[in-house]
PDB file of N, CA and C in Angstrom:
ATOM      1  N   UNK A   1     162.755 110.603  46.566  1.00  0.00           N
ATOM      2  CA  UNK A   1     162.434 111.019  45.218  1.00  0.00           C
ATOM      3  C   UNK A   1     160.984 111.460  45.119  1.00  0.00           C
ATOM      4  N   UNK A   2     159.908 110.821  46.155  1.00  0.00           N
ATOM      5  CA  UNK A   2     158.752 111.369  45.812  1.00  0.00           C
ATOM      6  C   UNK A   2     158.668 112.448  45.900  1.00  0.00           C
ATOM      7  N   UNK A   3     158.602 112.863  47.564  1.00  0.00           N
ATOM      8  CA  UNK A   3     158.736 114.073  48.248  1.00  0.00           C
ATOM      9  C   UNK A   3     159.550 115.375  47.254  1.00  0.00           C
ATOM     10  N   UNK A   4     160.318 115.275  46.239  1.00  0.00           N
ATOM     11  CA  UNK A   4     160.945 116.026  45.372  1.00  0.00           C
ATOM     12  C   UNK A   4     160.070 116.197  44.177  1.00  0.00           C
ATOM     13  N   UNK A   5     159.524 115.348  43.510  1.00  0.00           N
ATOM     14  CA  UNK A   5     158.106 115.414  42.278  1.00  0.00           C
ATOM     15  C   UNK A   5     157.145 116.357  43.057  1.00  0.00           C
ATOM     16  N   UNK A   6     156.848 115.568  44.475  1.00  0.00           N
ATOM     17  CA  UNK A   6     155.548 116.560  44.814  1.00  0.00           C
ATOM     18  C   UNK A   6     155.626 118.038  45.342  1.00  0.00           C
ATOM     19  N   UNK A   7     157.125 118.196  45.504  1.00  0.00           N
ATOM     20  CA  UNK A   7     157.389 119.645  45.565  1.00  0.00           C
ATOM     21  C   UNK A   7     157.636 120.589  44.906  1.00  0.00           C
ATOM     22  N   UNK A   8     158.119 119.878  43.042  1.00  0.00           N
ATOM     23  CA  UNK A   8     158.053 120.558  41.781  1.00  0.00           C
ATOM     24  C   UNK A   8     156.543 120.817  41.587  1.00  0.00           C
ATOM     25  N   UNK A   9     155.918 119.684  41.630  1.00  0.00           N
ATOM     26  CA  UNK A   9     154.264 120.367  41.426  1.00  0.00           C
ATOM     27  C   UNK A   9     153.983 120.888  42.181  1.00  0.00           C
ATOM     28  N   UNK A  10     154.203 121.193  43.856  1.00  0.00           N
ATOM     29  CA  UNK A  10     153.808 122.418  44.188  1.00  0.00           C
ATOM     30  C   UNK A  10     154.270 123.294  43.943  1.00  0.00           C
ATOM     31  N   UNK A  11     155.766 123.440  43.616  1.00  0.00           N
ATOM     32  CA  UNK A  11     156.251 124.980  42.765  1.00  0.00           C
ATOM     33  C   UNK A  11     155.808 125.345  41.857  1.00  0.00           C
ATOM     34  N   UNK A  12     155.244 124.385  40.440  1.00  0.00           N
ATOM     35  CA  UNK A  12     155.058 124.381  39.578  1.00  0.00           C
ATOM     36  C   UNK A  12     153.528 125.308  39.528  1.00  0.00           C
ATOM     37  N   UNK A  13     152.481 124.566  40.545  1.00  0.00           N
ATOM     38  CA  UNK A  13     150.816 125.464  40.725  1.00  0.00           C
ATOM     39  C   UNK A  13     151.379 126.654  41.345  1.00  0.00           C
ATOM     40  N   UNK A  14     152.105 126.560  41.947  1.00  0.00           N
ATOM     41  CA  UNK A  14     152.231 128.474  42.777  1.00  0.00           C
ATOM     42  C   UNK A  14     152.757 129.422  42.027  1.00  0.00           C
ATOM     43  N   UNK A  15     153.684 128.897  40.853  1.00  0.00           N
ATOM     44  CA  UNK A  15     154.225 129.641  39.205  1.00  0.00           C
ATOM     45  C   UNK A  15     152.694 129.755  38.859  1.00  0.00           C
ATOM     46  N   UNK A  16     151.997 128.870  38.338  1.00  0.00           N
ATOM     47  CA  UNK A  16     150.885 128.988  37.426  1.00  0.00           C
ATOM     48  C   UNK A  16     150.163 129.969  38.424  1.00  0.00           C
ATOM     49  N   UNK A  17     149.629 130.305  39.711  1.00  0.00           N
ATOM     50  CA  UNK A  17     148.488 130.727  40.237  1.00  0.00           C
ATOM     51  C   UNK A  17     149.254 132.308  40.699  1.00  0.00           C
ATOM     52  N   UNK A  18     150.475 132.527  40.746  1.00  0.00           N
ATOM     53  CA  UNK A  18     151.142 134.051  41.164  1.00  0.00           C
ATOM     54  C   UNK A  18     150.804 134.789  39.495  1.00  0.00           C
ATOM     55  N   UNK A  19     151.293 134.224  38.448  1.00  0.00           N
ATOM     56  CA  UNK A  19     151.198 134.405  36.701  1.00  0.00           C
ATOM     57  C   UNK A  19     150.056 134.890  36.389  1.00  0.00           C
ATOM     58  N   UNK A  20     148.666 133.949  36.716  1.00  0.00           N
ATOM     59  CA  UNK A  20     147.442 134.579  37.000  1.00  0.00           C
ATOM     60  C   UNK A  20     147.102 135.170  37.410  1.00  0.00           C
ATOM     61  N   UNK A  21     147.850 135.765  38.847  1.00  0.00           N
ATOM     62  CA  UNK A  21     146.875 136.960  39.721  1.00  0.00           C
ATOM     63  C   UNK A  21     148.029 137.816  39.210  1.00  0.00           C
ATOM     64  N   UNK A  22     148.934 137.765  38.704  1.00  0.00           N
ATOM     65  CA  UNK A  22     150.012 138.930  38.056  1.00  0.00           C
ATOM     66  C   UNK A  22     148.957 139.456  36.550  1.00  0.00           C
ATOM     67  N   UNK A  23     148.665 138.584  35.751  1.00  0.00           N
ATOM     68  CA  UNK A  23     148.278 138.851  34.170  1.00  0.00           C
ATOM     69  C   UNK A  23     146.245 139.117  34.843  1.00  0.00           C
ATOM     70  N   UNK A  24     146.262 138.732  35.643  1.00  0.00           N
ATOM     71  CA  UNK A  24     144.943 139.302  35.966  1.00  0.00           C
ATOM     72  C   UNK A  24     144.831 140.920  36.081  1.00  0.00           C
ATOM     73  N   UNK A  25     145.870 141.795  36.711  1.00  0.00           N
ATOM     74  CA  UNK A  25     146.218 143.203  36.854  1.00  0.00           C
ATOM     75  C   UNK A  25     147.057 143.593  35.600  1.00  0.00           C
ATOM     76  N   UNK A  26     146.761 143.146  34.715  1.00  0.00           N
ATOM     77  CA  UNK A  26     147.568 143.422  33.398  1.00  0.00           C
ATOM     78  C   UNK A  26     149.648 143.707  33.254  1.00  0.00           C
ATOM     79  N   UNK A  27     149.534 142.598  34.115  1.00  0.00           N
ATOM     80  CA  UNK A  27     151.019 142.818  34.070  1.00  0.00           C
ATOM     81  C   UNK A  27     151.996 142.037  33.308  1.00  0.00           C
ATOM     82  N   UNK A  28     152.977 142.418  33.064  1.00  0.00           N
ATOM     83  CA  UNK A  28     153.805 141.472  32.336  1.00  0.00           C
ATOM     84  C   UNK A  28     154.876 140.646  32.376  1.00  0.00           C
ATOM     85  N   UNK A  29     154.966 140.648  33.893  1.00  0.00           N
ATOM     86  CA  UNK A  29     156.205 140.155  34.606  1.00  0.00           C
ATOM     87  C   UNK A  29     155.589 138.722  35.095  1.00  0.00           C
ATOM     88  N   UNK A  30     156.001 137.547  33.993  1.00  0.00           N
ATOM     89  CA  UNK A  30     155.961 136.389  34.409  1.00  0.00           C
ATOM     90  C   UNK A  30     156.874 135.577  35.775  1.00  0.00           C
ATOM     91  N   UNK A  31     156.720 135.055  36.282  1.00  0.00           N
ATOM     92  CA  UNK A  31     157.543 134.311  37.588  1.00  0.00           C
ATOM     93  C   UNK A  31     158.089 132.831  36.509  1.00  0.00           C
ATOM     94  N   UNK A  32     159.072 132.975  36.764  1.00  0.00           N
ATOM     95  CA  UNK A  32     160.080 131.585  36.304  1.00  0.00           C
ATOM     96  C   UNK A  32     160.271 130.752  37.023  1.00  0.00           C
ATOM     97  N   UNK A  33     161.047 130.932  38.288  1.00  0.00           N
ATOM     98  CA  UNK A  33     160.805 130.323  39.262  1.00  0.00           C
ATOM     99  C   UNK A  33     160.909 130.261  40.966  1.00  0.00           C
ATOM    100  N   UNK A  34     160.746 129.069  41.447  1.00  0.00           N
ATOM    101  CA  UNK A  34     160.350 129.521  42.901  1.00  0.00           C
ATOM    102  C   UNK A  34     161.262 128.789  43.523  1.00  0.00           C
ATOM    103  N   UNK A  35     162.067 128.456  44.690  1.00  0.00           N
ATOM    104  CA  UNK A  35     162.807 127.628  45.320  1.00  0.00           C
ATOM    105  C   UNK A  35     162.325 128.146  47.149  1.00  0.00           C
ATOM    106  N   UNK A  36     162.750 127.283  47.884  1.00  0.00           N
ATOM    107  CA  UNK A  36     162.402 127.831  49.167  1.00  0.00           C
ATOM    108  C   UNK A  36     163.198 126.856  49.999  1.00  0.00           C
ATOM    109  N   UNK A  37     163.547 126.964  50.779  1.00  0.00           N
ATOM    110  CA  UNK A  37     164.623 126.303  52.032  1.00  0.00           C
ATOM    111  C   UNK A  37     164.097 126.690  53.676  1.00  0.00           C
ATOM    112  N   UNK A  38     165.131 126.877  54.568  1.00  0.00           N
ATOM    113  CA  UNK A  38     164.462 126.708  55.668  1.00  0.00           C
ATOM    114  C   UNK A  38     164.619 128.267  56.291  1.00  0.00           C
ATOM    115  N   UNK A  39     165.727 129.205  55.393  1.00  0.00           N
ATOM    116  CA  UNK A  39     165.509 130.254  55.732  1.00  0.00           C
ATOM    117  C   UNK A  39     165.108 131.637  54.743  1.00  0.00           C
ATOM    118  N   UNK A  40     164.316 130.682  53.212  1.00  0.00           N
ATOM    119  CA  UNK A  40     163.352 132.068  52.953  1.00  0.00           C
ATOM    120  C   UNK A  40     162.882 131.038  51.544  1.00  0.00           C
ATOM    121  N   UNK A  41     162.688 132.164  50.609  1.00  0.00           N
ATOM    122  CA  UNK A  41     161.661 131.701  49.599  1.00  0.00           C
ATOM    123  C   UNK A  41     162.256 132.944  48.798  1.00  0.00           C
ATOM    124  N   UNK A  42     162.575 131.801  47.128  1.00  0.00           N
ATOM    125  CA  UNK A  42     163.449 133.007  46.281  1.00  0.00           C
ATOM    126  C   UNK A  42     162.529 132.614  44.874  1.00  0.00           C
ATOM    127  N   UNK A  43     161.805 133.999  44.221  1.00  0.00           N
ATOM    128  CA  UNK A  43     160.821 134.161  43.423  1.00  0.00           C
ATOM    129  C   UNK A  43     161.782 134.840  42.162  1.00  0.00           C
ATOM    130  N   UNK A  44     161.846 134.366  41.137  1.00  0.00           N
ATOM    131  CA  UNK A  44     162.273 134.847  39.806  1.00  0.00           C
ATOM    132  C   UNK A  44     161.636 135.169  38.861  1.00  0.00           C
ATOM    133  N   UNK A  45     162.399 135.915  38.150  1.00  0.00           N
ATOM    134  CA  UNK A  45     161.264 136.518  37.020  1.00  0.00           C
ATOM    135  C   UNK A  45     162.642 137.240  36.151  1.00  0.00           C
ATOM    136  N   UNK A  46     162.488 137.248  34.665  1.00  0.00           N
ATOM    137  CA  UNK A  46     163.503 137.706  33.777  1.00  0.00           C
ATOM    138  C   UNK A  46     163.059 138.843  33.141  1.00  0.00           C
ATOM    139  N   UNK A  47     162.169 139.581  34.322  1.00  0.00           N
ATOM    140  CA  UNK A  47     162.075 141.259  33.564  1.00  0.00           C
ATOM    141  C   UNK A  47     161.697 141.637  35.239  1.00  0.00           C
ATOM    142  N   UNK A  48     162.386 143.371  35.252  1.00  0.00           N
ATOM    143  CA  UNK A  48     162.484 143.989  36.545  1.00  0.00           C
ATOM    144  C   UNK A  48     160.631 143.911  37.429  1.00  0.00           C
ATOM    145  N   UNK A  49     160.845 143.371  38.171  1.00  0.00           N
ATOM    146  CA  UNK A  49     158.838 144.191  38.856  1.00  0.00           C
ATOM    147  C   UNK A  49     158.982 145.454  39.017  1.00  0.00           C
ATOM    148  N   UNK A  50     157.743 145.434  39.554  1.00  0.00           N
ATOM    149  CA  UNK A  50     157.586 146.743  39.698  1.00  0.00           C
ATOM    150  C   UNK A  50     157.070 146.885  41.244  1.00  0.00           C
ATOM    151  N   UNK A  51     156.829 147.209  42.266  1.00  0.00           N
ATOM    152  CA  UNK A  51     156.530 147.405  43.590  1.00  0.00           C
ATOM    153  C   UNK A  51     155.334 146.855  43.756  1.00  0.00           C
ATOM    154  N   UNK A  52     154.499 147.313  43.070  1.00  0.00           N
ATOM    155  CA  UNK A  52     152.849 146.433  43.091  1.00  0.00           C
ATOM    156  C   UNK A  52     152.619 145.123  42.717  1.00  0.00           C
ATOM    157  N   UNK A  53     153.600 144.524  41.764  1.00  0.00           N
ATOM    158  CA  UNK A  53     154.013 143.169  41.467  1.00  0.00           C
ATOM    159  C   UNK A  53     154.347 142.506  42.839  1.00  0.00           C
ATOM    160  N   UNK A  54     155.227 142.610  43.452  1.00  0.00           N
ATOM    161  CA  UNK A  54     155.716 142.511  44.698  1.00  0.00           C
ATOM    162  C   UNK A  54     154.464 142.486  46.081  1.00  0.00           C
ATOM    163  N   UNK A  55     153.797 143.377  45.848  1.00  0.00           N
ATOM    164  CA  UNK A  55     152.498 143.381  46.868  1.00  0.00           C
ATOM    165  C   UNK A  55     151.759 142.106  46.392  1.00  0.00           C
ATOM    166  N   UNK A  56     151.372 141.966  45.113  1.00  0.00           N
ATOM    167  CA  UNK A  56     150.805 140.936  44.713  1.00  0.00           C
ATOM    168  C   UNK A  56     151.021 139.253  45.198  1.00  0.00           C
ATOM    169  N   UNK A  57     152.359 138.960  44.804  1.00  0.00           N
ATOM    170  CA  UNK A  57     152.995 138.009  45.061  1.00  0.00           C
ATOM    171  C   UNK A  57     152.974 138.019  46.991  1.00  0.00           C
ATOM    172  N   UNK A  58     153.199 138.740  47.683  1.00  0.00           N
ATOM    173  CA  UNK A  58     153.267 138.925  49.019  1.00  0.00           C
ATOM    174  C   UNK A  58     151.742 138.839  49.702  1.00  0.00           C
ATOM    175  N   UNK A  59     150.598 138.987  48.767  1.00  0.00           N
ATOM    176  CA  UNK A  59     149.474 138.856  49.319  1.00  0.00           C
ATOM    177  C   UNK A  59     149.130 137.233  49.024  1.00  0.00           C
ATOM    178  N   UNK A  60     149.221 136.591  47.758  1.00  0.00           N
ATOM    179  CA  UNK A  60     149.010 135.653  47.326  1.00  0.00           C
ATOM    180  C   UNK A  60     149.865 134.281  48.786  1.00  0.00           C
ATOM    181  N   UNK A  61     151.133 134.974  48.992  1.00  0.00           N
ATOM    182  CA  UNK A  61     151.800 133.828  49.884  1.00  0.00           C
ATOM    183  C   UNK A  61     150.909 134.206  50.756  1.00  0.00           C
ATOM    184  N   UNK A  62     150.990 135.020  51.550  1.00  0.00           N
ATOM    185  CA  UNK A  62     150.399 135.139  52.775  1.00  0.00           C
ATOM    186  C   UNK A  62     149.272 134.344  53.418  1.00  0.00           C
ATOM    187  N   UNK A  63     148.131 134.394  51.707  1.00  0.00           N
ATOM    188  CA  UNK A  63     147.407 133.451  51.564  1.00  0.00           C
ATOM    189  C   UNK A  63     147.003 132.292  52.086  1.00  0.00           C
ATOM    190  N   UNK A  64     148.189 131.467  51.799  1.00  0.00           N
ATOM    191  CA  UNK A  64     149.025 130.291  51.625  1.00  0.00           C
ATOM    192  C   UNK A  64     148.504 129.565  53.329  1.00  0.00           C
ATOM    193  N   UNK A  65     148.040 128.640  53.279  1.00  0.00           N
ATOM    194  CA  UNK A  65     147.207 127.853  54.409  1.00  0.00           C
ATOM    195  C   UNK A  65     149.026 126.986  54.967  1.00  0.00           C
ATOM    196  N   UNK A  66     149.554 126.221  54.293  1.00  0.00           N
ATOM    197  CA  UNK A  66     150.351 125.274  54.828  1.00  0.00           C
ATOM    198  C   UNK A  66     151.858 126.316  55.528  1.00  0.00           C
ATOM    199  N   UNK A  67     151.935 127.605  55.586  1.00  0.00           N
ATOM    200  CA  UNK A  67     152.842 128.265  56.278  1.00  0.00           C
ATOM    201  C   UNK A  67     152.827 128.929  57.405  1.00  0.00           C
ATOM    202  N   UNK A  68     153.872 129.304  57.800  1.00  0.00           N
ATOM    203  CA  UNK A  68     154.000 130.072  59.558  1.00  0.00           C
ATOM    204  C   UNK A  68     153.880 131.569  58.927  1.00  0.00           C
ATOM    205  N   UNK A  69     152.563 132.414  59.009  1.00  0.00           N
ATOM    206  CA  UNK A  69     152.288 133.375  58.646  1.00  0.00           C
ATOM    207  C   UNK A  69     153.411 134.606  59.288  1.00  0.00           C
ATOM    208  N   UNK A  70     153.299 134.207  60.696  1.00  0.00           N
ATOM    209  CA  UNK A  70     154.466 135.498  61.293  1.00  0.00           C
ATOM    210  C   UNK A  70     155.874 135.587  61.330  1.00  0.00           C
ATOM    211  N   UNK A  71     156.465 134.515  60.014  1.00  0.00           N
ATOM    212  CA  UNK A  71     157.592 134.515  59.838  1.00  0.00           C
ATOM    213  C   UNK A  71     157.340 135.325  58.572  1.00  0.00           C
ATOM    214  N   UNK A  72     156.629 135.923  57.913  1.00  0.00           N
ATOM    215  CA  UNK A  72     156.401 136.228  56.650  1.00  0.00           C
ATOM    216  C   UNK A  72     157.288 137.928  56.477  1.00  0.00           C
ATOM    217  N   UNK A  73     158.319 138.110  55.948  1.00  0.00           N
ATOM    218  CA  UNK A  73     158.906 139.316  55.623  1.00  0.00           C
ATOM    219  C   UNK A  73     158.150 139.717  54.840  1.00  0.00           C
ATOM    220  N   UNK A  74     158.361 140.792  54.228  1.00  0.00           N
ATOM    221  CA  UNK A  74     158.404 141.736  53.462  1.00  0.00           C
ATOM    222  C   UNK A  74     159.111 141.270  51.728  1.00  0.00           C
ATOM    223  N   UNK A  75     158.439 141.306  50.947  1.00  0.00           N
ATOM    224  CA  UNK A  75     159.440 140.696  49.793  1.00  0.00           C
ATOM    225  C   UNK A  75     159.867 142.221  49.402  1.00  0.00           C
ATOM    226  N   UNK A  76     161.519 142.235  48.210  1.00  0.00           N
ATOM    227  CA  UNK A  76     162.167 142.951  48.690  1.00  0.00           C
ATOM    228  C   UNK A  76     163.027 142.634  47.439  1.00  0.00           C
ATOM    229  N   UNK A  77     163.566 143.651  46.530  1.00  0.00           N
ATOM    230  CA  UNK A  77     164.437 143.488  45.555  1.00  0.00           C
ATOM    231  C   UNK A  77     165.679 143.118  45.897  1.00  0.00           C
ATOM    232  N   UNK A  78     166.846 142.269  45.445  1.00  0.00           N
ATOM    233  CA  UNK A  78     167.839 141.920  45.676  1.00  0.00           C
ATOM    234  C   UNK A  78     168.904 142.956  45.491  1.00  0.00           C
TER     235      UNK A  78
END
């Protein structure tokens, strides 16, 4: 049960800190939410992006200190 709290709050800061560097470029496509498993990472949002939204979010993970950088795809509309 811990390990599950401390992984909502890390979903929870990576919603708050993608929202910011999204509304920092004047955009309007909030992230709802984030889930991730062992074979990817699924980012939501309840209005279409736009391609540069997508770069954004893809630079911000990349970022990201606690991941295997050269597993990192390409994010990618469904």
């Amino acid at each position: 049960m811990k390990s599950n709290n401390s992984d909502m709050v890390k979903a929870n800061i990576h919603i708050s800190n993608i929202n910011r560097l999204l509304k920092r470029v004047k955009s309007d496509i909030p992230i709802n939410f984030i889930w991730s498993n062992n074979k990817g990472l699924i980012i939501t949002s309840n209005k279409v992006a736009a391609t540069y939204n997508l770069n954004i979010i893809e630079k911000y993970v990349k970022n990201l200190n606690d991941i295997n950088h050269s597993n990192i795809m390409s994010p990618r509309f469904p």
